[in-house]
N, C-alpha and C. Protein backbone atom coordinates (compact mmCIF):
# COMPACT_ATOMS: atom_id res chain seq x y z
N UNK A 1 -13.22 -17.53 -5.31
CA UNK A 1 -13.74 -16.25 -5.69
C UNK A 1 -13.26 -15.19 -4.70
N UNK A 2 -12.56 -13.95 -5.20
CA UNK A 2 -12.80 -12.53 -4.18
C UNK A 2 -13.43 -11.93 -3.68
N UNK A 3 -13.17 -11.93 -2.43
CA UNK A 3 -14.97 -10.94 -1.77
C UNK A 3 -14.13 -9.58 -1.87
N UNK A 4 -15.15 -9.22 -1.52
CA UNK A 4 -15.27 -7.13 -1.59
C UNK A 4 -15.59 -6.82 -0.44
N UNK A 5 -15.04 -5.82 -0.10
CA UNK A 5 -15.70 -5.00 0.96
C UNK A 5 -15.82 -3.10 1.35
N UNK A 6 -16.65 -3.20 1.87
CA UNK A 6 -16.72 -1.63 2.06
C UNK A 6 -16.85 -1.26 3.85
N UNK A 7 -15.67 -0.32 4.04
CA UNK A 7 -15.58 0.36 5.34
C UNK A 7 -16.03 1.71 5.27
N UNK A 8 -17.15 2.04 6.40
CA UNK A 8 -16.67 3.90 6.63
C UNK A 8 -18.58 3.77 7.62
N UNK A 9 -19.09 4.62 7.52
CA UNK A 9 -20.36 4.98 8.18
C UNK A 9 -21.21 4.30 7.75
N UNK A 10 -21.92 3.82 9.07
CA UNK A 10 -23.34 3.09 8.31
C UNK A 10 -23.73 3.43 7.29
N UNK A 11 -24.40 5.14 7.42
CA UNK A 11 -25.25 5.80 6.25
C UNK A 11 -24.74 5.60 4.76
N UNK A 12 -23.55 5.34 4.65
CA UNK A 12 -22.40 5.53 3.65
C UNK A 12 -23.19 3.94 2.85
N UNK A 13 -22.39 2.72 4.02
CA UNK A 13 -22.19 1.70 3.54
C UNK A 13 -23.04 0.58 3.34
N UNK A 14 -23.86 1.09 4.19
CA UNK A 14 -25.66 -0.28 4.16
C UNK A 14 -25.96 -0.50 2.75
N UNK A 15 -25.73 0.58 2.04
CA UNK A 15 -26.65 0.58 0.46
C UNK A 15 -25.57 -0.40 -0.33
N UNK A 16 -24.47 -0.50 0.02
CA UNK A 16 -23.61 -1.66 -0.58
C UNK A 16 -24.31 -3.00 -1.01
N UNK A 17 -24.77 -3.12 0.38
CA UNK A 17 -25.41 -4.78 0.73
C UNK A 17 -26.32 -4.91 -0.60
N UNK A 18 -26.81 -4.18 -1.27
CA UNK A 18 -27.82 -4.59 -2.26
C UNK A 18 -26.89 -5.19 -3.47
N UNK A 19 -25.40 -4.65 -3.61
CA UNK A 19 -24.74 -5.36 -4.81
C UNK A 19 -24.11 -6.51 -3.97
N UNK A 20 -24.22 -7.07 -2.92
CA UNK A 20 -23.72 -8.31 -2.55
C UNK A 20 -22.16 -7.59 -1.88
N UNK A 21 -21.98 -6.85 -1.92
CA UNK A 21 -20.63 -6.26 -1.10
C UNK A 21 -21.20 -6.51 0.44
N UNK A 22 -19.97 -7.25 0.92
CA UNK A 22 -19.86 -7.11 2.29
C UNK A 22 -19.93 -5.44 3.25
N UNK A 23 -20.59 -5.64 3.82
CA UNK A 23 -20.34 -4.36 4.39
C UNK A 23 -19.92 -4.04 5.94
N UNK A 24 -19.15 -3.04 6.12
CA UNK A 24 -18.06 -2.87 7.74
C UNK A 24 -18.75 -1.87 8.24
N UNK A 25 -19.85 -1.34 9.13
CA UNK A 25 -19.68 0.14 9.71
C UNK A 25 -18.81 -0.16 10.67
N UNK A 26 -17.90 1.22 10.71
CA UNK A 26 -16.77 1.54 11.80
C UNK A 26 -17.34 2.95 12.35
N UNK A 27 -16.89 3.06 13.03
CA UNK A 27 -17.19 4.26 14.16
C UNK A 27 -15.94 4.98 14.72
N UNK A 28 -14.92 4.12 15.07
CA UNK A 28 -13.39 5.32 15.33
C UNK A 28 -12.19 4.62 14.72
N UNK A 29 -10.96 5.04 15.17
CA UNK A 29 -10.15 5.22 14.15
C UNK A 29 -9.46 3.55 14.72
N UNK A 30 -9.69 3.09 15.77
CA UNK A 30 -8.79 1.66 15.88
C UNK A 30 -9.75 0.92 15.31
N UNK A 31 -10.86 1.13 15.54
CA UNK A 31 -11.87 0.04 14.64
C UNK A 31 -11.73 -0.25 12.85
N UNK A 32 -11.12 0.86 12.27
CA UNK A 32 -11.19 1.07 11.19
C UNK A 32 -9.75 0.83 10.66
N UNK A 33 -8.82 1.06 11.31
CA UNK A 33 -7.53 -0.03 11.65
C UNK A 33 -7.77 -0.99 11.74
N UNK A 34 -8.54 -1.60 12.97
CA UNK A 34 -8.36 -3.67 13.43
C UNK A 34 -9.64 -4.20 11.85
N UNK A 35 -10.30 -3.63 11.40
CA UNK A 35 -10.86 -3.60 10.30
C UNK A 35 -10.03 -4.35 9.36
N UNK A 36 -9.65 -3.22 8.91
CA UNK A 36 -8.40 -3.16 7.65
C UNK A 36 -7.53 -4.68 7.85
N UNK A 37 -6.83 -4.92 9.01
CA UNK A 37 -5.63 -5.94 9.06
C UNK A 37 -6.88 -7.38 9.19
N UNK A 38 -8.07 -7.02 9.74
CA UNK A 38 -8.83 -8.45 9.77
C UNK A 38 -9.19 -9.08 8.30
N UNK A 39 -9.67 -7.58 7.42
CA UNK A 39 -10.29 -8.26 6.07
C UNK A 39 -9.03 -8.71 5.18
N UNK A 40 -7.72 -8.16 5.57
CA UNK A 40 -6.74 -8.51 4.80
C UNK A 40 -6.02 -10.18 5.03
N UNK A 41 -6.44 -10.24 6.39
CA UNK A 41 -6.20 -11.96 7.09
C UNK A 41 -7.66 -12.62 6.53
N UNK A 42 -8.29 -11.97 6.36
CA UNK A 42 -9.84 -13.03 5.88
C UNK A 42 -9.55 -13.16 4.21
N UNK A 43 -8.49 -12.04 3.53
CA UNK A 43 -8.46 -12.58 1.79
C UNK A 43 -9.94 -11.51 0.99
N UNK A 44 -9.91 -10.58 1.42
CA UNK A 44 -10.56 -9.54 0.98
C UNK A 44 -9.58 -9.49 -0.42
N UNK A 45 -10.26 -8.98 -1.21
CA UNK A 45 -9.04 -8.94 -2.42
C UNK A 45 -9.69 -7.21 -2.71
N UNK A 46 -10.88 -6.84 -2.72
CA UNK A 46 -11.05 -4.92 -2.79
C UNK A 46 -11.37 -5.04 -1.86
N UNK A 47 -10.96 -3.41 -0.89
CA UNK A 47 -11.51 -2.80 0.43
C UNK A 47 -11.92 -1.26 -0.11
N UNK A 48 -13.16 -1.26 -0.44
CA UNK A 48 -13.77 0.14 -0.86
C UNK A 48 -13.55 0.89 1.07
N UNK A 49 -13.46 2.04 1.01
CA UNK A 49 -13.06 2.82 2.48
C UNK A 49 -13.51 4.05 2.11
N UNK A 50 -14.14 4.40 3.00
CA UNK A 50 -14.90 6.09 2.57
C UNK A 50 -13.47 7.02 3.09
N UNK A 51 -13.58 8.32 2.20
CA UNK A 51 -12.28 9.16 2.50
C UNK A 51 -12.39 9.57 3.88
N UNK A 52 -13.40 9.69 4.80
CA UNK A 52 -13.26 10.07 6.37
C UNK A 52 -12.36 8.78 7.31
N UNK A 53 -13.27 7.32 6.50
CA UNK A 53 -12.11 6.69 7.33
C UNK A 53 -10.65 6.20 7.22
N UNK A 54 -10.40 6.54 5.69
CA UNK A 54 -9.20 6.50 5.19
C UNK A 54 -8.02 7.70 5.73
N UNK A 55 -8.75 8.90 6.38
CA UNK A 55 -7.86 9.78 7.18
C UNK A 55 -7.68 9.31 8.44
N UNK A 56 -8.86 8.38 8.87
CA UNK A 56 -8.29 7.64 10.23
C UNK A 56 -7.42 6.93 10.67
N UNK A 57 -7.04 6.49 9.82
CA UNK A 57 -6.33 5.12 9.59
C UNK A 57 -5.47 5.15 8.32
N UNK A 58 -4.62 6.45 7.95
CA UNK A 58 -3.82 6.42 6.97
C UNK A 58 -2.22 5.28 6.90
N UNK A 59 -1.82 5.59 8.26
CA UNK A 59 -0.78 4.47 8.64
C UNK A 59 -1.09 3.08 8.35
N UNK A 60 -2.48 2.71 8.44
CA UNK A 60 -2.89 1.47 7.81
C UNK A 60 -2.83 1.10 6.41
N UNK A 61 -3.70 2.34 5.77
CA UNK A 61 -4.00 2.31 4.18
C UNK A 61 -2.84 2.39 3.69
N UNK A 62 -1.43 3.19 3.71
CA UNK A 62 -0.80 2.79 3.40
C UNK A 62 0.42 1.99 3.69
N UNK A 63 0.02 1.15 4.45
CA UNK A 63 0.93 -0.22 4.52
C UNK A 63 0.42 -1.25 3.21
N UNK A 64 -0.92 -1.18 3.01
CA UNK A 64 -1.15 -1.94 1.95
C UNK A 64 -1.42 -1.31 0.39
N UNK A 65 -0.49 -0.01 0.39
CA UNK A 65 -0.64 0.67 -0.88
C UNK A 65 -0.68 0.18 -1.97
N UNK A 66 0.78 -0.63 -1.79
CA UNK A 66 1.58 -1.14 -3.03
C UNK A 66 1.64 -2.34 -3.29
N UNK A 67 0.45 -3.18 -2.23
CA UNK A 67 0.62 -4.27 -2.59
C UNK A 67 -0.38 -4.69 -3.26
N UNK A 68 -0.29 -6.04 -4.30
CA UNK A 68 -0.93 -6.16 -5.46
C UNK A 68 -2.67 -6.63 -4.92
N UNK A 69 -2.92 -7.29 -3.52
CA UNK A 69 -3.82 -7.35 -2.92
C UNK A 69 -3.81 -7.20 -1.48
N UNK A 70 -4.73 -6.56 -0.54
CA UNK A 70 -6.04 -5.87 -1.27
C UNK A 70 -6.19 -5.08 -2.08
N UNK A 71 -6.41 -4.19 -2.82
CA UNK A 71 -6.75 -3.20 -3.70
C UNK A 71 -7.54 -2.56 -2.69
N UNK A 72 -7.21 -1.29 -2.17
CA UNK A 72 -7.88 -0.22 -0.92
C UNK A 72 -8.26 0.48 -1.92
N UNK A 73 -9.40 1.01 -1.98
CA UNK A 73 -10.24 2.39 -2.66
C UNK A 73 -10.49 3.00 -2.12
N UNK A 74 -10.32 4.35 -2.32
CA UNK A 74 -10.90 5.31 -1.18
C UNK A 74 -11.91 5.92 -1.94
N UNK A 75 -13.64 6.47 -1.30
CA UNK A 75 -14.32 6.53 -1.89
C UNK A 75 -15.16 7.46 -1.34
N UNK A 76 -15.80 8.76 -2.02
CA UNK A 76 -16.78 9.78 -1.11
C UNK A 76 -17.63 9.12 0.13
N UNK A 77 -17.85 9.65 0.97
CA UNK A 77 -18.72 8.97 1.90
C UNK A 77 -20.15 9.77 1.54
N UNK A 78 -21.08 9.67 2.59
CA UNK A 78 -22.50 10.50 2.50
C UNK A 78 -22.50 11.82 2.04
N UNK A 79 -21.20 12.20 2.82
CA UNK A 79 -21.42 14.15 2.77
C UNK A 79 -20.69 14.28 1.57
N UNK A 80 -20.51 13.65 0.32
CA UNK A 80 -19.84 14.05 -0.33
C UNK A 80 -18.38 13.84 -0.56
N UNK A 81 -17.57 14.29 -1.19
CA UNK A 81 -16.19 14.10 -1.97
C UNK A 81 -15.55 14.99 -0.78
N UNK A 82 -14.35 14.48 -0.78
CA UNK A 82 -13.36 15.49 -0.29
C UNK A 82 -11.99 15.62 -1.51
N UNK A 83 -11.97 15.17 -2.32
CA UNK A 83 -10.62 14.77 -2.99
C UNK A 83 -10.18 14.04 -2.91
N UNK A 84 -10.03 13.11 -1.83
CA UNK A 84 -9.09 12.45 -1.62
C UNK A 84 -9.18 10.68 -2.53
N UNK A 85 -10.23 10.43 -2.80
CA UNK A 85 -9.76 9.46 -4.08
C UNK A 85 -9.74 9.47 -5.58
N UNK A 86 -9.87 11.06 -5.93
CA UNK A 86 -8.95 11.05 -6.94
C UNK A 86 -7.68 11.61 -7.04
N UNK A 87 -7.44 11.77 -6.05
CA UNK A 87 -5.62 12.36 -5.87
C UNK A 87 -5.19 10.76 -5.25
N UNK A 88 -5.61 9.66 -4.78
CA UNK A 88 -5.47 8.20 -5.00
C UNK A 88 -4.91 7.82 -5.97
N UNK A 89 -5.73 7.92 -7.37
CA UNK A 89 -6.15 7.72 -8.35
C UNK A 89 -4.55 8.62 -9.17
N UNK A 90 -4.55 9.37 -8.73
CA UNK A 90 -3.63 10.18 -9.58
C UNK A 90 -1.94 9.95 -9.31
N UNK A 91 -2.41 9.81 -7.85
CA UNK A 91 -0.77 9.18 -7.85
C UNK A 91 -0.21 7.81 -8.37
N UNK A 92 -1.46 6.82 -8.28
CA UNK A 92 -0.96 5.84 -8.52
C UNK A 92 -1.09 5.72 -10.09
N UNK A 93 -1.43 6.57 -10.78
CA UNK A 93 -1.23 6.59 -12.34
C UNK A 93 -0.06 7.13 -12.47
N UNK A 94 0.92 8.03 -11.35
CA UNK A 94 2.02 8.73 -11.92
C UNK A 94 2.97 7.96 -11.76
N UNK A 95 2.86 7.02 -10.17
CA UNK A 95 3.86 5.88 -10.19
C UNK A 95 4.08 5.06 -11.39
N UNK A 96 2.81 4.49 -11.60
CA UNK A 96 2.62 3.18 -12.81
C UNK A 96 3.52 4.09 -14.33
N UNK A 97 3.24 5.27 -14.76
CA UNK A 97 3.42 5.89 -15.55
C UNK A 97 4.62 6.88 -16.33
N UNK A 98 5.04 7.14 -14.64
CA UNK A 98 5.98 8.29 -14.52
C UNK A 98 5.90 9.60 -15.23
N UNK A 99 4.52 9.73 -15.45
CA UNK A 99 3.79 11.40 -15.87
C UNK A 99 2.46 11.65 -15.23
N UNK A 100 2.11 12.63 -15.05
CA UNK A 100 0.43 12.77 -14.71
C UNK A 100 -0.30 13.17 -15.78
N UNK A 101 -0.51 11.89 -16.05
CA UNK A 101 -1.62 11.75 -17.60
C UNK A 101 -3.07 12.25 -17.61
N UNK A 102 -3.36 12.19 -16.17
CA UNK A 102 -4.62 12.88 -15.93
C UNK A 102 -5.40 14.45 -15.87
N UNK A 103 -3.71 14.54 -14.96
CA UNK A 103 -4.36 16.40 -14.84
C UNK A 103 -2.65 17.08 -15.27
N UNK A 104 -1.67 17.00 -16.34
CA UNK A 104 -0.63 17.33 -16.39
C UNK A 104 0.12 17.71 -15.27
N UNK A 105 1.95 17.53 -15.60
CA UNK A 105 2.77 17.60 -14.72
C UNK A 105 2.58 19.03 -13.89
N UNK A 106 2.77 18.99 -12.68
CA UNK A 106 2.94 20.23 -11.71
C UNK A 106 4.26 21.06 -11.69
C-alpha cells in the first residue's frame, strides 16, 4: 500500500492525522529539504507540502517534478492560498496537453 504525507506548519498539518495521513511539521528550509529526500527513500508515493514550504525548498520540489512517484502537491497552508498550487496544477496540464485548457493560452 502507498502512504501519504503532508509537510509545512504544525497549525497547517496536525488536522491531517484525522484522515490517517502521516504528518511532517518542518520549521526551516533544510528541514523541509532533508524531509522531502527522506519520505522519498521511505516510498511515500503523495507528498501534500504547504505553498510556504514549497518556496523553501523549490530546488527540491522540483527535482521530483516529473517523476511518476512521489506525486508533490503543493497546497494552501493556514493563512490561506498564495497561488501557487494552482499555477502547479496548470502547468502540469499544459505539459501533459500542450494547451492551457484551464485558464486559455497567454
Amino acid at each position: 500500500m502507498y502512504k501519504v504525507a503532508v509537510l509545512g506548519d504544525k497549525d497547517t498539518v496536525m488536522g491531517f492525522t484525522a484522515l490517517g495521513i502521516d504528518v511532517f511539521p518542518v520549521y526551516d528550509a533544510d528541514e523541509v529539504k532533508k524531509s522531502i529526500h527522506r519520505l522519498v527513500e521511505e516510498g511515500y508515493a503523495i507528498i501534500y507540502i504547504t505553498e510556504q514550504c514549497s518556496l523553501l525548498a523549490k530546488d527540491t520540489v522540483a527535482k521530483y517534478k516529473d517523476n511518476e512517484l512521489p506525486a508533490i502537491i503543493v497546497i494552501p497552508g493556514i493563512t490561506g492560498s498564495m497561488g501557487i498550487g494552482m499555477n502547479e496544477v496548470r502547468e502540469s496540464a499544459k505539459r501533459a496537453i500542450g494547451a492551457d485548457v484551464l485558464f486559455g493560452d497567454d
